[in-house]
N, C-alpha and C. Protein backbone atom coordinates (compact mmCIF):
# COMPACT_ATOMS: atom_id res chain seq x y z
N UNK A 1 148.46 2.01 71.15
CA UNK A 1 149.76 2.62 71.01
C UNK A 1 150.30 2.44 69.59
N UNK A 2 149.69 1.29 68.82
CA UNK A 2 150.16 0.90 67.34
C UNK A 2 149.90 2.20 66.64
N UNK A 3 148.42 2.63 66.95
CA UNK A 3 147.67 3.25 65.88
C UNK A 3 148.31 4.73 65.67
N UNK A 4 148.79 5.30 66.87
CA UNK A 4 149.99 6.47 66.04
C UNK A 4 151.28 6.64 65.06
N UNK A 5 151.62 5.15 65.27
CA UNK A 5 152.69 4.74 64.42
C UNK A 5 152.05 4.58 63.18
N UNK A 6 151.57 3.69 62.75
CA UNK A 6 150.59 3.33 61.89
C UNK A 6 149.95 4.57 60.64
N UNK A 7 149.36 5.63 61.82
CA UNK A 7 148.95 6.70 60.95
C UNK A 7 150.23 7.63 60.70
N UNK A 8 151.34 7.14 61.10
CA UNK A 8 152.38 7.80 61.14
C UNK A 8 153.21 7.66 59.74
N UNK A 9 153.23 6.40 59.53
CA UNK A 9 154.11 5.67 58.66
C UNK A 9 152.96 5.84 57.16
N UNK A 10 151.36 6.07 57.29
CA UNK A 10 150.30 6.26 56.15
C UNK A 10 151.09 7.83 55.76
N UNK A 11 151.18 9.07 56.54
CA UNK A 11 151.48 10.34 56.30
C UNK A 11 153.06 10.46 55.72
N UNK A 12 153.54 9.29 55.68
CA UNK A 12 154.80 10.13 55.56
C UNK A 12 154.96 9.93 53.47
N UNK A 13 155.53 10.65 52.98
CA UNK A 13 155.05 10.72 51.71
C UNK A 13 156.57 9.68 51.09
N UNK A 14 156.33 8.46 51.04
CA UNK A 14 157.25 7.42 51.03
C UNK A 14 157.43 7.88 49.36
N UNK A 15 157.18 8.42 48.73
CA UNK A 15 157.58 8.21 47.38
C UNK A 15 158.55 9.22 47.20
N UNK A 16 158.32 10.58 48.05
CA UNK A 16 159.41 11.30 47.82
C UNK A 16 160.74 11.07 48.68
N UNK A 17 160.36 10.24 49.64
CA UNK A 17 161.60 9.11 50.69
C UNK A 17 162.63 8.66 49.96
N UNK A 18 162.11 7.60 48.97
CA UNK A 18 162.56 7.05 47.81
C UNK A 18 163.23 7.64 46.96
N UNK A 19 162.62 8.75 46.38
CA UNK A 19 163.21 9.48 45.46
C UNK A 19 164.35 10.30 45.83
N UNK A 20 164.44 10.57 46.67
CA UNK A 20 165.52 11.38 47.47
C UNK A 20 166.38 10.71 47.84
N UNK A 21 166.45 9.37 48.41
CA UNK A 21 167.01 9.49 49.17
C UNK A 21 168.93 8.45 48.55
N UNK A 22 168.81 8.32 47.54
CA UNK A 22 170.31 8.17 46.54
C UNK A 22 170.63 9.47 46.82
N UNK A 23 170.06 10.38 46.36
CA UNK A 23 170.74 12.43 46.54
C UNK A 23 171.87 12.14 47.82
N UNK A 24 170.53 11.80 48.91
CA UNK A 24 171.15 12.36 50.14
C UNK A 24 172.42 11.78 50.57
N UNK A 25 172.29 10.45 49.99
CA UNK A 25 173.76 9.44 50.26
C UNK A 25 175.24 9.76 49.52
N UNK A 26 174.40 10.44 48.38
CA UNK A 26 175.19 11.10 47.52
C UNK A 26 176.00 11.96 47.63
N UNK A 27 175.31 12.98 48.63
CA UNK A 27 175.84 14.00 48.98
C UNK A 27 176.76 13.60 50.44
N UNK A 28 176.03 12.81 50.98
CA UNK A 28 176.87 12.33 52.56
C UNK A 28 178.22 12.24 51.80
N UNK A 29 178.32 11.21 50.49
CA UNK A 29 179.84 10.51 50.48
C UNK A 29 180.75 11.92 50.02
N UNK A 30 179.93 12.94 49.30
CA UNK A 30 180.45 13.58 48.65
C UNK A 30 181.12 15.10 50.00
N UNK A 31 180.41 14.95 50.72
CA UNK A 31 180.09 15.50 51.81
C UNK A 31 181.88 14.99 53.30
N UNK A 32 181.68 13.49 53.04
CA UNK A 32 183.24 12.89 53.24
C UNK A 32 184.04 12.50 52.65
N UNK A 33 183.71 12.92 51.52
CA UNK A 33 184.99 12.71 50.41
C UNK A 33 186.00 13.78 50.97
N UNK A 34 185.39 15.14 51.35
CA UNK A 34 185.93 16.69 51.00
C UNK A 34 186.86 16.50 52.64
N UNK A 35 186.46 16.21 53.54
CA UNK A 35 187.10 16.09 54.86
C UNK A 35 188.35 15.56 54.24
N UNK A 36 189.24 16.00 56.03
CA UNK A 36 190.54 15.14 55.80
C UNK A 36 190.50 15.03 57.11
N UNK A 37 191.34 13.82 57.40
CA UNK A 37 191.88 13.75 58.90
C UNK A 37 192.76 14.06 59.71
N UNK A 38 192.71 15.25 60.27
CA UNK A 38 193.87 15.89 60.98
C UNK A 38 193.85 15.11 62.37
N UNK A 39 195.00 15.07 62.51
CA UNK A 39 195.59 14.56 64.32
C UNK A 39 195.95 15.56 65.00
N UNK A 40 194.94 16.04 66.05
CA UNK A 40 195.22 17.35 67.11
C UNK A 40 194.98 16.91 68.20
N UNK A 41 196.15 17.23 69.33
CA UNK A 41 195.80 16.76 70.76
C UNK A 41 194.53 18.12 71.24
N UNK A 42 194.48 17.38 72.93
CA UNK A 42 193.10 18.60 72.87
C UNK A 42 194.18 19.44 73.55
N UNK A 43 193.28 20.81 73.11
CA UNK A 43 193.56 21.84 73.77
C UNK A 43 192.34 22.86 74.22
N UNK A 44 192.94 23.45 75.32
CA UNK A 44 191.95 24.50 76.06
C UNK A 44 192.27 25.92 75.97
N UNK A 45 191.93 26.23 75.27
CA UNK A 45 192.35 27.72 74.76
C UNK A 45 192.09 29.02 75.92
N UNK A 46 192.99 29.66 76.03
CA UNK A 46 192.79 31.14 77.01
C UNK A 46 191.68 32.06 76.27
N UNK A 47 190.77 32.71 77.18
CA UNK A 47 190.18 33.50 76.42
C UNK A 47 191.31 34.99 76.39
N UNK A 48 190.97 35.40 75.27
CA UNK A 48 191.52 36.55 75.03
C UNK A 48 191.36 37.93 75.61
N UNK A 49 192.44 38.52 76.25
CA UNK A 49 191.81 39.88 76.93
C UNK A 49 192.97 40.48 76.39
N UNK A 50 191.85 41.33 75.48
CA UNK A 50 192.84 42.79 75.17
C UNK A 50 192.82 43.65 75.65
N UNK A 51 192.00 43.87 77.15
CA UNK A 51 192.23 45.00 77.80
C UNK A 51 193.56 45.17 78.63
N UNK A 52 193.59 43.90 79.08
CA UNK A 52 194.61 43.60 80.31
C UNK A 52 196.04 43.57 79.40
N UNK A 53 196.04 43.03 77.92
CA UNK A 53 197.58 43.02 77.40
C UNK A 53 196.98 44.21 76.47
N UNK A 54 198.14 45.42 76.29
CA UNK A 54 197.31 45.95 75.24
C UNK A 54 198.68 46.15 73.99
N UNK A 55 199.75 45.28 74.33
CA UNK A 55 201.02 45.21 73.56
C UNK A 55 201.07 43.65 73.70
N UNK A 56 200.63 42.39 73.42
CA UNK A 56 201.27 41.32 73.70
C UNK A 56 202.45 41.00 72.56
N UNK A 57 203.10 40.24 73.52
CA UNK A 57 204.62 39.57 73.02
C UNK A 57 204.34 38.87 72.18
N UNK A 58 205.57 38.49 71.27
CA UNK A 58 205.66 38.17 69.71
C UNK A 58 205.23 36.72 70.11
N UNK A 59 206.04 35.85 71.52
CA UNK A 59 205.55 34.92 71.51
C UNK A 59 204.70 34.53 72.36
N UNK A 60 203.99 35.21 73.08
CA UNK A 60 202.28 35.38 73.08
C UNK A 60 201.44 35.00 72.19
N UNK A 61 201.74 35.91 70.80
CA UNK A 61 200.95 36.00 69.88
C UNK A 61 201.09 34.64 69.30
N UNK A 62 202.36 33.90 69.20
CA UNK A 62 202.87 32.86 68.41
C UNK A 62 202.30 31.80 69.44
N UNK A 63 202.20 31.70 70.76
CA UNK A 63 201.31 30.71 71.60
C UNK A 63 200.07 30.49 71.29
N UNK A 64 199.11 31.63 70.93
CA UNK A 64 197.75 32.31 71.20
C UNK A 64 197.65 31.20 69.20
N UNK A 65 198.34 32.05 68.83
CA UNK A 65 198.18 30.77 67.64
C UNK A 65 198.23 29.52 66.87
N UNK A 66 199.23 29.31 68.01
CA UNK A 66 199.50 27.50 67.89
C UNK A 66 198.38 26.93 68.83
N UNK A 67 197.70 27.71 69.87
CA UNK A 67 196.43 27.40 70.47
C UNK A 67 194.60 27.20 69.52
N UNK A 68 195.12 28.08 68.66
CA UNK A 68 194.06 28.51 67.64
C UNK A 68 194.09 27.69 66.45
N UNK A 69 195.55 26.99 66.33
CA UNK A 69 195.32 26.25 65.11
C UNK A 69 195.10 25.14 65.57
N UNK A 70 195.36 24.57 66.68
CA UNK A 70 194.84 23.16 67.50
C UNK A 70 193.79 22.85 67.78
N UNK A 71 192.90 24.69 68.39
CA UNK A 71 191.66 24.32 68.47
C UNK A 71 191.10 24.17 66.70
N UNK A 72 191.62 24.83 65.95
CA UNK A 72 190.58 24.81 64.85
C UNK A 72 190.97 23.28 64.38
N UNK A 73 191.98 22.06 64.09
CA UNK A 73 192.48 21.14 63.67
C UNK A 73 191.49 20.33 64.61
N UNK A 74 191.21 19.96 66.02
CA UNK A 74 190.13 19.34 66.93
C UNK A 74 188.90 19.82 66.47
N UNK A 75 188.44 21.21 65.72
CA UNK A 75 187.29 21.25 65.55
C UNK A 75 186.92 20.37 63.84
N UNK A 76 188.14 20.15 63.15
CA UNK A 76 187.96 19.55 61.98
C UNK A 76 187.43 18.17 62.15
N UNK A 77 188.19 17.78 63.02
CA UNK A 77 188.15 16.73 63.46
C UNK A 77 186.71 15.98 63.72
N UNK A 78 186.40 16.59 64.81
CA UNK A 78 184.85 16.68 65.17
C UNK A 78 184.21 16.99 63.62
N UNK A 79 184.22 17.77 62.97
CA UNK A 79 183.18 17.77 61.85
C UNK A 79 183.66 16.77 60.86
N UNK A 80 184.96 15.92 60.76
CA UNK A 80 185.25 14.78 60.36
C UNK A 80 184.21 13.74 60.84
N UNK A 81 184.10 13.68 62.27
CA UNK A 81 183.39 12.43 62.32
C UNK A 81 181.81 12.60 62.52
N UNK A 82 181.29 13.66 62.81
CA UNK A 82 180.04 13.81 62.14
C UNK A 82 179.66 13.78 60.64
N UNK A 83 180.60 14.03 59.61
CA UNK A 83 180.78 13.84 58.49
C UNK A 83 179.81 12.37 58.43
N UNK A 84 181.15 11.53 59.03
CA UNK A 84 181.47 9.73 59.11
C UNK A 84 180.04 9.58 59.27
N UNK A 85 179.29 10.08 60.37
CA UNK A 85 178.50 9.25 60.80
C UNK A 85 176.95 10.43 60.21
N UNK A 86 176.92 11.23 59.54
CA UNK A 86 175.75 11.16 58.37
C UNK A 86 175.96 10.10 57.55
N UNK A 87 177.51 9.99 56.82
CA UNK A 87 177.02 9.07 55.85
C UNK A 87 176.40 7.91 56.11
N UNK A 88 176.79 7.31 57.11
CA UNK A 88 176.47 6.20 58.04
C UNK A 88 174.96 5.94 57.70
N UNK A 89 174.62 7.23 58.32
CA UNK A 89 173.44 7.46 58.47
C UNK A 89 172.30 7.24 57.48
N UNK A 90 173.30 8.12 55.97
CA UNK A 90 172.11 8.09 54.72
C UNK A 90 172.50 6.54 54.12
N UNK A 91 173.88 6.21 54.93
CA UNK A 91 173.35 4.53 53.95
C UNK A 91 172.61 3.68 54.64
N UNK A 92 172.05 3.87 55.93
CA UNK A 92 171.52 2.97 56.51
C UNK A 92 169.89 3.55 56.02
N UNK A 93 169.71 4.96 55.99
CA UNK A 93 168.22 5.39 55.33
C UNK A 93 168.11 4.72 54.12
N UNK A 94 168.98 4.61 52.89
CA UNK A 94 168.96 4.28 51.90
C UNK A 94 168.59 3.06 51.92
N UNK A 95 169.37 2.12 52.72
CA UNK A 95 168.75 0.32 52.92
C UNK A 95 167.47 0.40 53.60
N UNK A 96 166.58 1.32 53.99
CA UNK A 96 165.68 1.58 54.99
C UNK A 96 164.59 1.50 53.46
N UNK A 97 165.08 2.33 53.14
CA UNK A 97 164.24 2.69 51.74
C UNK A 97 163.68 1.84 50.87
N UNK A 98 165.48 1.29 50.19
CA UNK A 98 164.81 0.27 49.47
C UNK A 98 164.10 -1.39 50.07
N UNK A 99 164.60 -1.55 51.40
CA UNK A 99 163.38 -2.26 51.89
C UNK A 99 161.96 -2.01 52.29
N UNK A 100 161.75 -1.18 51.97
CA UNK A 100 160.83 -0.36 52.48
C UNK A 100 160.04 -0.64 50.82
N UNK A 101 160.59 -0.10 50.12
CA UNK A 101 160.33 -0.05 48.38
C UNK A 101 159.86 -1.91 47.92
N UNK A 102 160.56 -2.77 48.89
CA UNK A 102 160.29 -4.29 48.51
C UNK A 102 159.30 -4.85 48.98
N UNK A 103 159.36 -4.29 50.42
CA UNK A 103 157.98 -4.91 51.37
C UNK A 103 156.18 -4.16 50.60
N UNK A 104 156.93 -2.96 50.14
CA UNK A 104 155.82 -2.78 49.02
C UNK A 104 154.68 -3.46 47.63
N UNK A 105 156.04 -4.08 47.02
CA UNK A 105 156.33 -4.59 45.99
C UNK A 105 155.20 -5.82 46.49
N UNK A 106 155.86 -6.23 47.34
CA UNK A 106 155.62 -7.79 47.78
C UNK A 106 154.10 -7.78 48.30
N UNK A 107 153.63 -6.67 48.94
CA UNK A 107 152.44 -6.24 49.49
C UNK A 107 151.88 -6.42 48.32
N UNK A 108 151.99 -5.76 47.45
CA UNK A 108 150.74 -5.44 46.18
C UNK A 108 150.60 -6.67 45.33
N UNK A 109 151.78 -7.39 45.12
CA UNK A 109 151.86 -8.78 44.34
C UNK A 109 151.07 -9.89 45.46
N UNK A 110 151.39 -9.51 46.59
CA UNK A 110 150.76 -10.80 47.51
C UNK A 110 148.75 -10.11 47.25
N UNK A 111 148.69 -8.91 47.43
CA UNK A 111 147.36 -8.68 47.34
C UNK A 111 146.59 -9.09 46.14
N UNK A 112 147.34 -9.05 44.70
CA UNK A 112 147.20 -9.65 43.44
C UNK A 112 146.37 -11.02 44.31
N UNK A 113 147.53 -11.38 44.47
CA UNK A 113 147.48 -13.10 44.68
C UNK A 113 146.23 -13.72 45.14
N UNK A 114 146.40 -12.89 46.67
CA UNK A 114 144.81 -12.95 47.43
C UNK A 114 143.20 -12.94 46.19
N UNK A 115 143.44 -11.82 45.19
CA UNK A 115 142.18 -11.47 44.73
C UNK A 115 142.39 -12.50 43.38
N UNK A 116 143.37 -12.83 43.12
CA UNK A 116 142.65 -14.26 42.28
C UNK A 116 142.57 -15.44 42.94
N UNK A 117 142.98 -15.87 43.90
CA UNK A 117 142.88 -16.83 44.73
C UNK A 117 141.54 -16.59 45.17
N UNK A 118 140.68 -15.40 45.74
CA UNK A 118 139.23 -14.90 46.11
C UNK A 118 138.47 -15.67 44.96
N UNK A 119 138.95 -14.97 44.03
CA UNK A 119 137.70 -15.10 42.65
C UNK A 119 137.47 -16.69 42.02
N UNK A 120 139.62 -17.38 42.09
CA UNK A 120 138.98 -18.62 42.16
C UNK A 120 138.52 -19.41 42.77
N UNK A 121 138.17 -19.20 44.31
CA UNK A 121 137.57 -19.86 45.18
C UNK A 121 135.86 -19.62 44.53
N UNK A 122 135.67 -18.43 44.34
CA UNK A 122 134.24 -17.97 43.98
C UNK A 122 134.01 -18.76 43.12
N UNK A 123 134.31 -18.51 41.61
CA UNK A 123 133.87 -19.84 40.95
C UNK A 123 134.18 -20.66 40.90
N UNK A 124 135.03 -21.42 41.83
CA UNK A 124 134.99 -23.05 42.21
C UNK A 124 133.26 -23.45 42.73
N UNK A 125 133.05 -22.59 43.59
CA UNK A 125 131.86 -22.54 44.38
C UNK A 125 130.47 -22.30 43.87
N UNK A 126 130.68 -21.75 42.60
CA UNK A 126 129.59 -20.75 42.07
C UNK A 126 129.24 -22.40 40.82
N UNK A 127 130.20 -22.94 40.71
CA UNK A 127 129.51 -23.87 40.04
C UNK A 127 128.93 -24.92 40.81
C-alpha cells in the first residue's frame, strides 16, 4: 500500500512545488486582502415570475431588491470565507514546502555523510 504513495510523491515535480508555491500564497493574501466583510442575515429569495405579475408594485420591486441585495451580501460572504480558507490553505502548502525543501537538504547532507563515513571505514580496513 506504501508503494503507490511512494511512486506518488517520486512523480510529483517538487521543484516546480517550490517554486510556485510563495506566488500562490501571494496571491491567496492578495486574493483576501480585496474581500470585505459584509453582515447579511439569511435570506430565501422568491423566484421571479413575470408571467403571473406583468405590472409589479413599486414596493414589490423595492422587496424583490432588498431580497437581492441580501442574497448577493450572504453570497459575499461565503466567497469571504472561502477566500479565508485558501489562504489558509496556501500557507499551510507553503510550510508543506519548505519542509519538504529541508527534509531534502538533510537527505543529501546525511547521504554525504554516509559516503565518507563508507570510504572511511574502507580505508580503515584496507590498511
Amino acid at each position: 500500500m506504501a508503494l503507490p504513495w511512494l511512486l506518488a510523491l517520486k512523480v510529483i515535480p517538487w521543484g516546480d512545488v517550490i517554486e510556485h508555491a510563495p506566488k500562490v500564497l501571494n496571491a491567496a493574501r492578495k486574493l483576501m486582502d480585496r474581500q470585505k466583510s459584509p453582515a447579511s442575515p439569511t435570506v430565501n429569495p422568491k423566484p421571479l415570475d413575470l408571467a403571473a405579475d406583468a405590472q409589479p408594485s413599486l414596493g414589490e420591486l423595492k422587496n424583490r431588491l432588498i431580497e437581492a441585495r441580501q442574497l448577493i451580501d450572504q453570497q459575499a460572504e461565503v466567497q469571504l470565507q472561502m477566500t479565508q480558507t485558501l489562504g489558509e490553505l496556501a500557507e499551510h502548502n507553503a510550510r508543506l514546502v519548505a519542509a519538504v525543501e529541508l527534509l531534502r537538504v538533510r537527505t543529501r547532507v546525511l547521504m554525504f555523510v554516509i559516503a565518507a563515513l563508507a570510504i572511511g571505514v574502507l580505508v580503515l580496513f584496507a590498511r
